[in-house]
Protein backbone atom coordinates (compact mmCIF):
# COMPACT_ATOMS: atom_id res chain seq x y z
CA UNK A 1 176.78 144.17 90.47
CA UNK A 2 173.37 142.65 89.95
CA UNK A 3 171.68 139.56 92.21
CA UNK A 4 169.94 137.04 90.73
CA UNK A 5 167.91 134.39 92.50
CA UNK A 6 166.74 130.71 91.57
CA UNK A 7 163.07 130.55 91.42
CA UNK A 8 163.48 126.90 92.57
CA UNK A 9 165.65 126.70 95.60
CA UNK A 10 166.22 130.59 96.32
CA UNK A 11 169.84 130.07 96.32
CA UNK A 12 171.49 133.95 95.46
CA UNK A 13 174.40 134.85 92.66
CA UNK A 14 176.31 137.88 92.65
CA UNK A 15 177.09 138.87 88.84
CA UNK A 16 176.56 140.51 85.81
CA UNK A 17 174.30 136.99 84.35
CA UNK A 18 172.58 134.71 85.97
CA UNK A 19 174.90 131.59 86.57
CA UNK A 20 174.27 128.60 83.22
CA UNK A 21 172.98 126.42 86.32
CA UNK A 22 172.12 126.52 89.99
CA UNK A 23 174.90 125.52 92.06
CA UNK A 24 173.00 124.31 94.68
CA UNK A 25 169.74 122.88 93.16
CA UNK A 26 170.95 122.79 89.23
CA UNK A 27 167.99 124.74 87.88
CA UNK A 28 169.49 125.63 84.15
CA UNK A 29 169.64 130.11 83.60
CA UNK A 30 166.26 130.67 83.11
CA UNK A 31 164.99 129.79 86.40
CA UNK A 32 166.93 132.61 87.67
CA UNK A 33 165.08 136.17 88.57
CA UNK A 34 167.15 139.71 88.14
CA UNK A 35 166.18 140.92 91.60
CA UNK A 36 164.92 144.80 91.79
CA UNK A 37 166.90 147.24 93.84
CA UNK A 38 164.33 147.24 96.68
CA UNK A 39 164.94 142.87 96.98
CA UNK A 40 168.61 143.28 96.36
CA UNK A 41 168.60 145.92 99.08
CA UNK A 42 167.03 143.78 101.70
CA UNK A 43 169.09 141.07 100.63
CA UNK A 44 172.34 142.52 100.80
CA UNK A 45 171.53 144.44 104.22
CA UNK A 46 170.44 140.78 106.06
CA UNK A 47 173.58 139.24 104.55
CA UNK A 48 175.52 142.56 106.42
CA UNK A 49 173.16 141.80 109.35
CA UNK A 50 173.58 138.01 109.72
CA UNK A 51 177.21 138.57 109.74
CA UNK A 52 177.31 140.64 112.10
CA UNK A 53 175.20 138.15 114.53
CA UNK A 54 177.54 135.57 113.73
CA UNK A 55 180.48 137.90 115.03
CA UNK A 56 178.12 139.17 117.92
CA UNK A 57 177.08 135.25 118.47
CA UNK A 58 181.17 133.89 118.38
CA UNK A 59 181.99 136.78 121.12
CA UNK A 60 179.13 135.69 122.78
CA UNK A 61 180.64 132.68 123.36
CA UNK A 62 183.95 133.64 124.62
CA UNK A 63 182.01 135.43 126.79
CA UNK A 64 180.48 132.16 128.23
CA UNK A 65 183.54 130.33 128.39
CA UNK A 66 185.47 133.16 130.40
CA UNK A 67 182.15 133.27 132.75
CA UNK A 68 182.33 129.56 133.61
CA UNK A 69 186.00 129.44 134.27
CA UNK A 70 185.35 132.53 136.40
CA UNK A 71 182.24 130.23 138.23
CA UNK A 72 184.45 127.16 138.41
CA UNK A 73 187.04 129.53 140.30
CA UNK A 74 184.21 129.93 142.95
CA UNK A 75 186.02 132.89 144.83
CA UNK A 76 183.10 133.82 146.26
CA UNK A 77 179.02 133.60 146.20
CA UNK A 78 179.24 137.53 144.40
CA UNK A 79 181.59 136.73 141.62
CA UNK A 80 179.73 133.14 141.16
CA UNK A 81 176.39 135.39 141.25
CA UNK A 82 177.49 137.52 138.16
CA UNK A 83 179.22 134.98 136.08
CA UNK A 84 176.44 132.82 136.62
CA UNK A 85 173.48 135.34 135.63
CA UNK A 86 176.12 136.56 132.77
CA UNK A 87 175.94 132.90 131.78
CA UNK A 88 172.42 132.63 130.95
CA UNK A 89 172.25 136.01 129.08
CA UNK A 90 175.32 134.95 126.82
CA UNK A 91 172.66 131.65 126.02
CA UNK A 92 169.82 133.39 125.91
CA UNK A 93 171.05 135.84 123.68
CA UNK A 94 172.74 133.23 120.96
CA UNK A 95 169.29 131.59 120.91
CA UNK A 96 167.86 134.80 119.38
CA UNK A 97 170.56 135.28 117.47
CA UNK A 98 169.78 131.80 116.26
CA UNK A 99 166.06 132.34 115.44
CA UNK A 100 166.50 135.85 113.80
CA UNK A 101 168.55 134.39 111.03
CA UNK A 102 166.18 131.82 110.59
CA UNK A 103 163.65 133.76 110.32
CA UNK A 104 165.99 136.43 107.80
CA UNK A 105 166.44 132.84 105.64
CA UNK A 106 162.89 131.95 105.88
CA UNK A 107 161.39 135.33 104.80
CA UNK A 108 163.75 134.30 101.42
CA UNK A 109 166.04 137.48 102.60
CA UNK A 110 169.26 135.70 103.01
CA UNK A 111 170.56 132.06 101.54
């Protein structure tokens, strides 16, 4: 399968022909680029690699949830200490996960 990409808006199409318009900006066929196999490559692996942040980012919070039910609990200043500190990492974490697919979309390597 080939990848094409709309000069105008960057959006991506999977297929054997550029789509007869943009779906997302409406650019007619000839706006769209047959991308070589080194931009389809780094295209295809970010798409593999933002899903797999997403998944990372979802556990991440379950993760978060389970660690302030477990500091609600408030057994005792130890287990309060680790969900706590577990807490912030879980954030922390999401918020890079956050900016590293912004910055795959911005560097045009994912739509």
């Amino acid at each position: 399968m080939q990848i094409w990409q709309c000069e105008v808006c960057g959006y991506v199409h999977y297929g054997e022909e550029a789509p007869e318009k943009c779906p997302k900006c409406g650019a007619p066929k000839d706006k769209f680029v047959l991308l070589n196999d080194n931009q389809a490559h780094l295209i295809e692996s970010s798409r593999i690699t933002n899903e797999i942040h997403m998944e990372v980012f979802g556990l991440l919070e379950q993760v978060a949830a389970l660690c302030e039910e477990g500091s609600e609990i408030n057994l005792d200043p130890g287990c309060v200490k680790i969900f706590d500190e577990l807490l912030d990492v879980c954030n922390e974490k999401q918020q890079e996960i956050m900016a590293e697919i912004a910055g795959h979309v911005k560097k045009g390597k994912w739509n």
